[in-house]
Protein backbone atom coordinates (compact mmCIF):
# COMPACT_ATOMS: atom_id res chain seq x y z
CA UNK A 1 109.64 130.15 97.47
CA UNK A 2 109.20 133.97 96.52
CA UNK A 3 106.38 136.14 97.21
CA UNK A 4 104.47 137.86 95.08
CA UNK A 5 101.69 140.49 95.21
CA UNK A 6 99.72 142.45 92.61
CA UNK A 7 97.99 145.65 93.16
CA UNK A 8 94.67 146.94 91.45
CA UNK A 9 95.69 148.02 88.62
CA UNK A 10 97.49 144.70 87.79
CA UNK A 11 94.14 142.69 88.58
CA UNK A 12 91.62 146.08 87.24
CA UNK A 13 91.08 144.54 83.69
CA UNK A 14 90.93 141.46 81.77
CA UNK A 15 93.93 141.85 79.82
CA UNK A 16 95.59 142.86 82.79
CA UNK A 17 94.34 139.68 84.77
CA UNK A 18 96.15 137.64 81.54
CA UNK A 19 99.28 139.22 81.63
CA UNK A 20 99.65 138.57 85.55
CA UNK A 21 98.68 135.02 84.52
CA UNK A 22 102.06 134.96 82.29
CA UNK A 23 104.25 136.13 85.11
CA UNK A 24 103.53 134.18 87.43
CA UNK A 25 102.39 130.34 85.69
CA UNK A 26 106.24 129.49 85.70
CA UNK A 27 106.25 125.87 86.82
CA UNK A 28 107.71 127.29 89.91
CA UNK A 29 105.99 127.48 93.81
CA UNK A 30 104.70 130.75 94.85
CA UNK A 31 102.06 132.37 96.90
CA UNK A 32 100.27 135.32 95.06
CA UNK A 33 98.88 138.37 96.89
CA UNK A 34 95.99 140.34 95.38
CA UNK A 35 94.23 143.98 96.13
CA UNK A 36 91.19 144.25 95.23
CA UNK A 37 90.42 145.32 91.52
CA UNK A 38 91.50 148.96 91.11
CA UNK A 39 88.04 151.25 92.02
CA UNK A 40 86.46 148.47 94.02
CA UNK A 41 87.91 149.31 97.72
CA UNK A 42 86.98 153.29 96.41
CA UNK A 43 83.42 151.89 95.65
CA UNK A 44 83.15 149.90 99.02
CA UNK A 45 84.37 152.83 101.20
CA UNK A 46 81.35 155.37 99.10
CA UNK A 47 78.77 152.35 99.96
CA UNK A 48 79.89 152.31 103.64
CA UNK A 49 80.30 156.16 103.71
CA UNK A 50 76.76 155.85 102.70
CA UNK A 51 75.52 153.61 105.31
CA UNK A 52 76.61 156.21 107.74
CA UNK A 53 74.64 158.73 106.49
CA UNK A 54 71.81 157.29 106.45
CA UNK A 55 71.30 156.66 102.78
CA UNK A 56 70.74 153.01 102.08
CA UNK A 57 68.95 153.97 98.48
CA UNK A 58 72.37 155.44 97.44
CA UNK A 59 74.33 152.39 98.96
CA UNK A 60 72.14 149.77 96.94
CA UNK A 61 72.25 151.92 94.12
CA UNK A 62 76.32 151.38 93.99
CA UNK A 63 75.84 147.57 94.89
CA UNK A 64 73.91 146.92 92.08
CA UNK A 65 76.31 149.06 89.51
CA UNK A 66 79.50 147.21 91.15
CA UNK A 67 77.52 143.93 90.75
CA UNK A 68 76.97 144.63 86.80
CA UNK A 69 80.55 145.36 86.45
CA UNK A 70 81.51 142.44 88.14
CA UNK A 71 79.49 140.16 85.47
CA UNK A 72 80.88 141.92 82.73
CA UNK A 73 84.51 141.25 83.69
CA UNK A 74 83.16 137.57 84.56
CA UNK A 75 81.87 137.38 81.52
CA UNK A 76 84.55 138.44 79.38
CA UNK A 77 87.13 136.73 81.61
CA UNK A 78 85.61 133.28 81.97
CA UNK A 79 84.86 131.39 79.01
CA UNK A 80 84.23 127.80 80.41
CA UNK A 81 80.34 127.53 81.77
CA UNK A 82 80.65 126.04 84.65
CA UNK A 83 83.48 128.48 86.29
CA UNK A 84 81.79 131.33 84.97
CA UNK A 85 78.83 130.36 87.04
CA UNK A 86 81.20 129.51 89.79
CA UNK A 87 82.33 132.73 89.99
CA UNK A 88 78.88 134.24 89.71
CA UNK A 89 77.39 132.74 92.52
CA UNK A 90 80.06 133.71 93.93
CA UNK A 91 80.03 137.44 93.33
CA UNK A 92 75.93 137.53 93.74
CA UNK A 93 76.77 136.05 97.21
CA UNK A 94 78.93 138.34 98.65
CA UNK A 95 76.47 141.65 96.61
CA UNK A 96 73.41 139.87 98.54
CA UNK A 97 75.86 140.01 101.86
CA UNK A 98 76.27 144.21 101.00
CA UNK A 99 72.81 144.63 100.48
CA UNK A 100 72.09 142.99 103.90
CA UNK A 101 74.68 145.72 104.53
CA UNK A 102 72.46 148.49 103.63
CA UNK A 103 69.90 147.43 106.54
CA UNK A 104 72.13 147.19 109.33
CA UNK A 105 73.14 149.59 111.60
CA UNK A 106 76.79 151.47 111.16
CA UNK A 107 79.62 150.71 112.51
CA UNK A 108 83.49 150.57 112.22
CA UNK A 109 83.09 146.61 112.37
CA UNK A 110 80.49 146.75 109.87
CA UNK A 111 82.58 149.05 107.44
CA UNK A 112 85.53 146.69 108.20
CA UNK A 113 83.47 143.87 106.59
CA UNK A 114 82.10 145.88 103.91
CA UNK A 115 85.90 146.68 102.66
CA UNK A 116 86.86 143.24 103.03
CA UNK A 117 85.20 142.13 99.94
CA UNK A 118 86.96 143.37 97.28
CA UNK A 119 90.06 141.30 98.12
CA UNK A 120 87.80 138.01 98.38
CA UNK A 121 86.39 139.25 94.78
CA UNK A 122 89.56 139.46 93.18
CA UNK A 123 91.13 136.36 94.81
CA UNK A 124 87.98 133.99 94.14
CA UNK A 125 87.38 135.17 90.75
CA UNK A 126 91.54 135.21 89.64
CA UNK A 127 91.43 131.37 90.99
CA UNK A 128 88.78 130.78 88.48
CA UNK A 129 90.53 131.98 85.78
CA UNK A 130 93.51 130.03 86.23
CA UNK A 131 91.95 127.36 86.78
CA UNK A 132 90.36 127.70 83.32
CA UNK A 133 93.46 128.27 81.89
CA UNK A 134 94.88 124.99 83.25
CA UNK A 135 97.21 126.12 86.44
CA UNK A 136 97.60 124.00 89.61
CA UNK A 137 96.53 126.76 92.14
CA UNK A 138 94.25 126.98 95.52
CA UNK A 139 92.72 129.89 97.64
CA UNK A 140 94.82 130.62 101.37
CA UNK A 141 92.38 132.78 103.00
CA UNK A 142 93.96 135.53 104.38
CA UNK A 143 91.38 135.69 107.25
CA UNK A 144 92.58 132.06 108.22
CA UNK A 145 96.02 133.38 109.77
CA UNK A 146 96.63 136.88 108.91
CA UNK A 147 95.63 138.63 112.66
CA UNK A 148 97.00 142.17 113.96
CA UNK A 149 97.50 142.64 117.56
CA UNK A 150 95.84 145.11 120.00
CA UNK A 151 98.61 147.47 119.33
CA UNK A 152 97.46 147.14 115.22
CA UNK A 153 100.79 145.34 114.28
CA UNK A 154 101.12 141.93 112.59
CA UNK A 155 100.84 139.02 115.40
CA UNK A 156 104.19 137.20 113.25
CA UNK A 157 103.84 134.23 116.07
CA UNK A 158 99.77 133.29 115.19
CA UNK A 159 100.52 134.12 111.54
CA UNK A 160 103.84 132.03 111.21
CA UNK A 161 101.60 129.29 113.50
CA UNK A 162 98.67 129.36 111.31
CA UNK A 163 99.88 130.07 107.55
CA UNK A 164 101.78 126.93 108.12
CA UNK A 165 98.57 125.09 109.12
CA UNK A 166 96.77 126.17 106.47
CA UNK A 167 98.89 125.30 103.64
CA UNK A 168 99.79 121.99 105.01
CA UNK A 169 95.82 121.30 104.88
CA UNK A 170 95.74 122.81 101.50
CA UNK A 171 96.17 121.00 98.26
CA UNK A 172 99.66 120.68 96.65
CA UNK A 173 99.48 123.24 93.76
CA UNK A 174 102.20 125.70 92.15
CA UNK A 175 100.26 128.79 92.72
CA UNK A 176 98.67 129.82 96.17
CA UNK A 177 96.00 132.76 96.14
CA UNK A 178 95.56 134.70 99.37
CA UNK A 179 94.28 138.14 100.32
CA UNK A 180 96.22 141.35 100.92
CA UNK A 181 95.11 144.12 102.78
CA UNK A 182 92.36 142.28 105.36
CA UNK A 183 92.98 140.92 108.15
CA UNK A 184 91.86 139.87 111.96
CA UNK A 185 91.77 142.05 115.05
CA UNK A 186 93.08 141.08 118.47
CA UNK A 187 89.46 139.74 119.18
CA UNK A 188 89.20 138.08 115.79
CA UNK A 189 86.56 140.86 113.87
CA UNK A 190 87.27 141.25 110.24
CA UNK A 191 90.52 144.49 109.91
CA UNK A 192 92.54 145.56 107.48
CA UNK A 193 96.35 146.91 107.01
CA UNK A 194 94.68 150.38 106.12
CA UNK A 195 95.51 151.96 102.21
CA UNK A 196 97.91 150.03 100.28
CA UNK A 197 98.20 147.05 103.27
CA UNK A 198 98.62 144.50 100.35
CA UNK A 199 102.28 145.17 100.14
CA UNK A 200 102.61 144.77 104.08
CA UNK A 201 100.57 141.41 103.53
CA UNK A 202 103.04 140.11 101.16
CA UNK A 203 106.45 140.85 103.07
CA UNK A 204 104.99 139.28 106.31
CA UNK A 205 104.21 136.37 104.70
CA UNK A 206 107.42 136.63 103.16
CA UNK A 207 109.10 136.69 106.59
CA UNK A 208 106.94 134.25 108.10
CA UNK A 209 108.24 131.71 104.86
CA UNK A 210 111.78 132.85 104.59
CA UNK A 211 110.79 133.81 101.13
CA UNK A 212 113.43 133.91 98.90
CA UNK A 213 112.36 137.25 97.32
CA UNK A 214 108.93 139.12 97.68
CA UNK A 215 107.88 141.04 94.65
CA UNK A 216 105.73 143.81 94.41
CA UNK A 217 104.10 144.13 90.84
CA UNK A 218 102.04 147.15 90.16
CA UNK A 219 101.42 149.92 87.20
CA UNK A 220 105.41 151.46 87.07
CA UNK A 221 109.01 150.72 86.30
CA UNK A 222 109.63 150.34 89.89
CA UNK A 223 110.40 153.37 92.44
CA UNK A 224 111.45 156.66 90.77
CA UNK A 225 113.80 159.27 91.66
CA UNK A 226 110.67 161.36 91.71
CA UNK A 227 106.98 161.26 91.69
CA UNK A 228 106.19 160.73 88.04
CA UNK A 229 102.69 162.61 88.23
CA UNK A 230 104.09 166.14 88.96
CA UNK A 231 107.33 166.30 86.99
CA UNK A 232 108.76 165.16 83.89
CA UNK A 233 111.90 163.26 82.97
CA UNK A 234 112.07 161.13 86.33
CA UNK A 235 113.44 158.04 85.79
CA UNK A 236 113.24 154.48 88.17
CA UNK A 237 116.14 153.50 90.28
CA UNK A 238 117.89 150.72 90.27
CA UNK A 239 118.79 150.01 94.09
CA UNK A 240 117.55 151.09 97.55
CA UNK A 241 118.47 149.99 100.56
CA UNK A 242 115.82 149.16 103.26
CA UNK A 243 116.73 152.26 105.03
CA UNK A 244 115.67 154.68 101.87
CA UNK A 245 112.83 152.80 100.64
CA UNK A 246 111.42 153.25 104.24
CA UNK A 247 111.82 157.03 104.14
CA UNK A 248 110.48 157.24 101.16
CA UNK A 249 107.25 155.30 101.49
CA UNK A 250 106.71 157.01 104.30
CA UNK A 251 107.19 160.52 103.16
CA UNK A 252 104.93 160.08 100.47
CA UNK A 253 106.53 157.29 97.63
CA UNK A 254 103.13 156.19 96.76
CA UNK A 255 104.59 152.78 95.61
CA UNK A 256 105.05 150.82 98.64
CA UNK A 257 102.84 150.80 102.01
CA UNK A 258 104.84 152.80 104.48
CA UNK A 259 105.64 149.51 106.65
CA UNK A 260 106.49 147.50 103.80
CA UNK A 261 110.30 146.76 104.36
CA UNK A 262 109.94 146.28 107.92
CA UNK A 263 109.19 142.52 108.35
CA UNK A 264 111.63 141.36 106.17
CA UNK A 265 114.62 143.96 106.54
CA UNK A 266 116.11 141.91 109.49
CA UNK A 267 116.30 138.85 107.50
CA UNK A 268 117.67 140.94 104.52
CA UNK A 269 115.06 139.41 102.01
CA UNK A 270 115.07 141.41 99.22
CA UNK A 271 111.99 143.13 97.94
CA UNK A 272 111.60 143.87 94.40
CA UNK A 273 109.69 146.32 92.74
CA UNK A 274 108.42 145.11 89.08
CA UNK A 275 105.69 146.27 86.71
CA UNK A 276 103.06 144.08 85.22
CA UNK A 277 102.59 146.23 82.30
CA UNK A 278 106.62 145.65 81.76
CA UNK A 279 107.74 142.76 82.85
CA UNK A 280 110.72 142.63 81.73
CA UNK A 281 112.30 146.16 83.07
CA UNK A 282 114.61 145.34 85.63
CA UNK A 283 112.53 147.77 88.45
CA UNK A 284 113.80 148.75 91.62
CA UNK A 285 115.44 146.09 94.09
CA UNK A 286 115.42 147.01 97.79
CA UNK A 287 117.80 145.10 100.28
CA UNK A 288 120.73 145.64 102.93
CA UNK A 289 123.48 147.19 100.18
CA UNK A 290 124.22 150.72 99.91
CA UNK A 291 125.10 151.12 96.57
CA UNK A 292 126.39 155.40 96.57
CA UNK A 293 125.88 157.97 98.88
CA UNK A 294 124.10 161.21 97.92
CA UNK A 295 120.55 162.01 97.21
CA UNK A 296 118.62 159.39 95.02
CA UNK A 297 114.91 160.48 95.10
CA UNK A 298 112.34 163.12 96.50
CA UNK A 299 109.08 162.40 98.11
CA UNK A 300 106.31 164.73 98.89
CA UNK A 301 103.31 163.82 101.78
CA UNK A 302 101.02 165.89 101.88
CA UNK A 303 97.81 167.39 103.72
CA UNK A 304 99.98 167.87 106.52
CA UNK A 305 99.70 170.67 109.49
CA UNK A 306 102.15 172.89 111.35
CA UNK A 307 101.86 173.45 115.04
CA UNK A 308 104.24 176.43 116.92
CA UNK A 309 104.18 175.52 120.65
CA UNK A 310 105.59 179.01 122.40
CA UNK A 311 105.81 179.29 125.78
CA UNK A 312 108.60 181.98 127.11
CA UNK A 313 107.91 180.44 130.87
CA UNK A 314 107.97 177.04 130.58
CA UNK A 315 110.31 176.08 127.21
CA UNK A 316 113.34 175.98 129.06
CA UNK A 317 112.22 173.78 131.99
CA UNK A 318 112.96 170.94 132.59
CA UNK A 319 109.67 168.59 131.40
CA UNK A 320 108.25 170.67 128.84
CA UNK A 321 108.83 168.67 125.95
CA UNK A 322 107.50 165.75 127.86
CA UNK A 323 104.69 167.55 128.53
CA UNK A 324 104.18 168.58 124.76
CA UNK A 325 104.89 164.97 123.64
CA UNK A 326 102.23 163.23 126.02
CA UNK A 327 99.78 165.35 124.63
CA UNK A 328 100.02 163.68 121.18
CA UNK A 329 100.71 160.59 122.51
CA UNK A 330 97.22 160.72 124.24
CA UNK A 331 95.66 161.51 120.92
CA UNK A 332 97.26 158.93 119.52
CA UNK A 333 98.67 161.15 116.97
CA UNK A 334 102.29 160.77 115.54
CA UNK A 335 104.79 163.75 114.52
CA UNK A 336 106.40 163.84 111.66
CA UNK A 337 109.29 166.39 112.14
CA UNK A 338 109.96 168.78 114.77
CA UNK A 339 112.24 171.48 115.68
CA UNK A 340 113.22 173.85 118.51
CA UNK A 341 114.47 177.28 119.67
CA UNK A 342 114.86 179.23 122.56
CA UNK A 343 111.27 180.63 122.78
CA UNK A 344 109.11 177.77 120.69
CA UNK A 345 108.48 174.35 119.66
CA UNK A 346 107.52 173.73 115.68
CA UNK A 347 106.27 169.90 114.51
CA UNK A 348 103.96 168.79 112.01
CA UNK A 349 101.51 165.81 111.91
CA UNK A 350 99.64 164.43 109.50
CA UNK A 351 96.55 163.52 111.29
CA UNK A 352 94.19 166.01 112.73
CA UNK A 353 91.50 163.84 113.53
CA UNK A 354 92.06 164.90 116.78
CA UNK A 355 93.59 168.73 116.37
CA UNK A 356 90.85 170.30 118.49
CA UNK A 357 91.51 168.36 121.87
CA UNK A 358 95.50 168.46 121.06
CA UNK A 359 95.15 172.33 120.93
CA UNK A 360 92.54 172.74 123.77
CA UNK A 361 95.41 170.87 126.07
CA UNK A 362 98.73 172.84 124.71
CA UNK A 363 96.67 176.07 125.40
CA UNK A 364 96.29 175.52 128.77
CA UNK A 365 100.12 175.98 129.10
CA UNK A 366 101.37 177.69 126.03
CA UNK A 367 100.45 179.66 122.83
CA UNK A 368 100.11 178.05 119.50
CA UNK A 369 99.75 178.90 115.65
CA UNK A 370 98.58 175.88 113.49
CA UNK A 371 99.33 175.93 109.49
CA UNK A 372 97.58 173.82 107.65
CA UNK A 373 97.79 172.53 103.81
CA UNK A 374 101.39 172.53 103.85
CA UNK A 375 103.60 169.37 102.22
CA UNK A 376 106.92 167.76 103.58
CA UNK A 377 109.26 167.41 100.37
CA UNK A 378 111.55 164.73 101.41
CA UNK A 379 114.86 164.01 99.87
CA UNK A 380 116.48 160.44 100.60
CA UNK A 381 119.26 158.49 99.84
CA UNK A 382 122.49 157.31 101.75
CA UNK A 383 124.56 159.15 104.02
CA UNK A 384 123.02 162.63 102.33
CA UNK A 385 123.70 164.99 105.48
CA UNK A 386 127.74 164.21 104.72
CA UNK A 387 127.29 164.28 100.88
CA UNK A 388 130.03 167.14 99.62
CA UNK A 389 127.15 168.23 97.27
CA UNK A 390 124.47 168.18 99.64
CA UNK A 391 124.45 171.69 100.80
CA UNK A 392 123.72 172.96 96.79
CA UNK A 393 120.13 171.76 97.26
CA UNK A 394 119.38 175.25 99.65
CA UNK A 395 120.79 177.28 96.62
CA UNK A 396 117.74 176.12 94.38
CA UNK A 397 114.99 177.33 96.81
CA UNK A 398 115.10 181.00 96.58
CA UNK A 399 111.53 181.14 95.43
CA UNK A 400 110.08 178.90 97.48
CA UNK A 401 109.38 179.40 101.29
CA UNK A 402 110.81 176.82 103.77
CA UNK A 403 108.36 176.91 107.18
CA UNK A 404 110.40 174.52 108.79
CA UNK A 405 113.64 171.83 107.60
CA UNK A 406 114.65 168.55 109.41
CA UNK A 407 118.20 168.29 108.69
CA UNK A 408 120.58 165.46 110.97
CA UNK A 409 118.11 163.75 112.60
CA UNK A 410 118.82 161.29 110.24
CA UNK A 411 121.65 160.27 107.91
CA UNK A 412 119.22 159.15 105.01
CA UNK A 413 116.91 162.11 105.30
CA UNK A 414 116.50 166.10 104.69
CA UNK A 415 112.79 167.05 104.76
CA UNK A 416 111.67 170.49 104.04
CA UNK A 417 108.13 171.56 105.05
CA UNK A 418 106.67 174.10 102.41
CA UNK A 419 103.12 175.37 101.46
CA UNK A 420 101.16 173.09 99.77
CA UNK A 421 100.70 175.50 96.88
CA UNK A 422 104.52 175.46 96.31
CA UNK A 423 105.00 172.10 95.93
CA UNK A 424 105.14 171.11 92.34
CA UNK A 425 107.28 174.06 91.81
CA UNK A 426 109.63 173.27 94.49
CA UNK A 427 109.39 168.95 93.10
CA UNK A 428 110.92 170.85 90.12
CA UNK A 429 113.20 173.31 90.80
CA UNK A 430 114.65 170.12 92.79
CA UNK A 431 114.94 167.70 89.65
CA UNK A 432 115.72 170.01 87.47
CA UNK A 433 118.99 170.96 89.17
CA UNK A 434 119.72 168.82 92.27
CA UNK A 435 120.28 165.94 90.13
CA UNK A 436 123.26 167.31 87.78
CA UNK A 437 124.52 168.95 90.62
CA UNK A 438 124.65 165.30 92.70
CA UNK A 439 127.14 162.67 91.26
CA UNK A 440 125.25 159.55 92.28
């Protein structure tokens, strides 16, 4: 059985709704993974975001616009009377539940259940239409085994446990419908996978089901050898392994969820990367093989800061780096790169939720210079650092400057941490040449 999700886009319109109805109504079993329609999450965050503040007037104000838009697509979506009421009550249901919303008093639980609803939208009014359209499918709700642990990572033992309960009590059908993106908490309140979680939904459930393939449909030819919004004449690529597709999501590919690959990497099930809007381009497909070595794409992640940890006294004793390291760990707060000399310490992060109290504590012990709005460009592919062409990519950056570079600390991975300002030019100046400089 394969896997298959479909992001916002793919489920934002009518026609697009159609055309993921032809892709998937193959006579074949499948389950089917859905965002929310593209804009609705956006919408629910502004409501919640609203809440906060202390302006319900605002938040029903959105409801109500988000409820209209709703009917329309019902509307033009659902032909047959009775479904289109379904779905209706439906919708006017869960629009009643936000404006209850609007009363209540904020929290991170309450915004939790506020963001929830655009995947139940989606899923409950996508169900309709097939069924209209004649297609044997059913409804899995996520929030029946999809649960996160106290440490926010996928409890694979209760979901494994309880997806199979759940579709052994659910009808037979070709086509099961479940939720990306939410999920339950450790103590069973409504969560979520956090920005682009549906593709994490849909390669645990593929490792949970030995799928035979998970697919990941969304609005492009599958992963490209650069990001397509900042420079021309990228182009998709064929093959990743599960090595570079993880260093690119998480250096900024905004394609896949950063812990996409990781469920199903040790069971080398492949993941494919498709587009609804072209179904029939072959897209990217991400599994075990190493297909060349060199540099295959750049990345860029952004809103990132630099911190410079100097501390003549203490750098060379034994501890200090411990010392720096439990600071952040505190804080919660991951670092991306990091490098070292005799006198200071250099690593970026990029949250700074918590930059104050991190900086109030390294103080007490050193001095530090933060940089902020600067932009890791990340190159990937296998084995770069021994590529015989690898070292040509420094030649191309004389008018850019480099604040730090992360080079050897892993075999798939050079990342070079430049102003934010600079990076479309240095995206560029890499495409342009790096690529007919690189046989790949």
């Amino acid at each position: 059985m394969k896997v298959l999700k479909f992001g916002g886009t793919s489920v934002g319109s009518v026609q697009n709704m159609r055309n993921v109805k032809s892709i998937i109504d193959d006579g074949n079993k499948k389950i089917v993974v859905l965002s929310a329609m593209s804009g609705t999450t956006n919408a629910l965050v502004a409501i919640a975001s609203n809440i906060a503040n202390g302006m319900p007037n605002e938040a029903i104000e959105k409801i109500n616009k988000l409820h209209e838009a709703y009917f329309n697509t019902i509307d033009n979506l659902l032909l047959d009377e009775a479904l289109n009421s379904e779905a209706k009550n439906y919708v006017t249901e869960i629009f009643n539940f936000l404006v209850e919303c609007t009363y209540a008093e904020y929290s991170i639980n309450l915004e939790n259940q506020i963001v929830a609803q655009g995947e139940l939208l989606s899923t409950f009014i996508f169900n309709c239409f097939l069924k209209q359209e004649g297609v044997s499918s059913t409804i899995l709700p996520a929030l029946s085994f999809m649960r996160i642990d106290k440490n926010k990572e996928p409890d694979l033992f209760y979901i494994k446990q309880d997806l199979k309960s759940v579709m052994d009590a659910a009808e037979d059908v070709d086509i099961y419908i479940t939720q990306g993106f939410i999920c339950l908490d450790e103590e069973g309140n409504i969560a979520n996978l956090q920005r682009g979680g549906s593709d994490y939904t849909a390669t645990i459930i593929g490792a949970v089901i030995k799928a035979e393939e998970v697919e990941i449909w969304t609005d492009i030819d599958g992963m490209h050898n650069n990001d397509p919004r900042y420079v021309d004449n990228t182009h998709p690529i064929s093959n990743l392994s599960f090595d570079e597709a993880a260093e690119l999501a998480y250096f900024g590919a905004k394609i896949l969820h950063p812990q996409t690959v990781t469920p199903v990497r040790e069971d080398n099930i492949p993941v494919r990367l498709k587009n609804t809007l072209n179904p029939e381009a072959f897209g990217t497909l991400i599994n075990n093989d190493h297909t060349e070595n060199g540099i295959k794409a750049i990345a860029a992640k952004d809103n990132i800061t630099a911190i410079k940890i100097k501390s003549g006294r203490m750098l060379l004793a034994h501890g200090f780096l411990r010392k720096v390291f439990e600071i952040f760990e505190v804080y919660e707060t991951s670092i991306d790169m990091i490098t070292t000399s005799e006198v200071a310490v250099s690593l970026t992060i990029d949250d700074d939720s918590n930059l104050d109290k991190i900086l109030s504590e390294l103080e007490k012990f050193s001095t530090v210079e933060v940089d902020k709005n600067q932009t890791i460009v990340c190159l990937v592919g296998h084995s770069i650092v021994n590529h015989q062409e690898t070292y040509k990519l420094f030649q191309i950056l004389q008018d850019v400057k480099i604040r730090m570079i992360s080079y050897g600390g892993s075999n798939n991975n050079i990342s070079l941490l430049v102003n934010a300002k600079d990076k479309i030019t240095t995206l560029g100046k890499l495409n342009d040449y790096l690529f007919e400089l690189v046989t790949l």
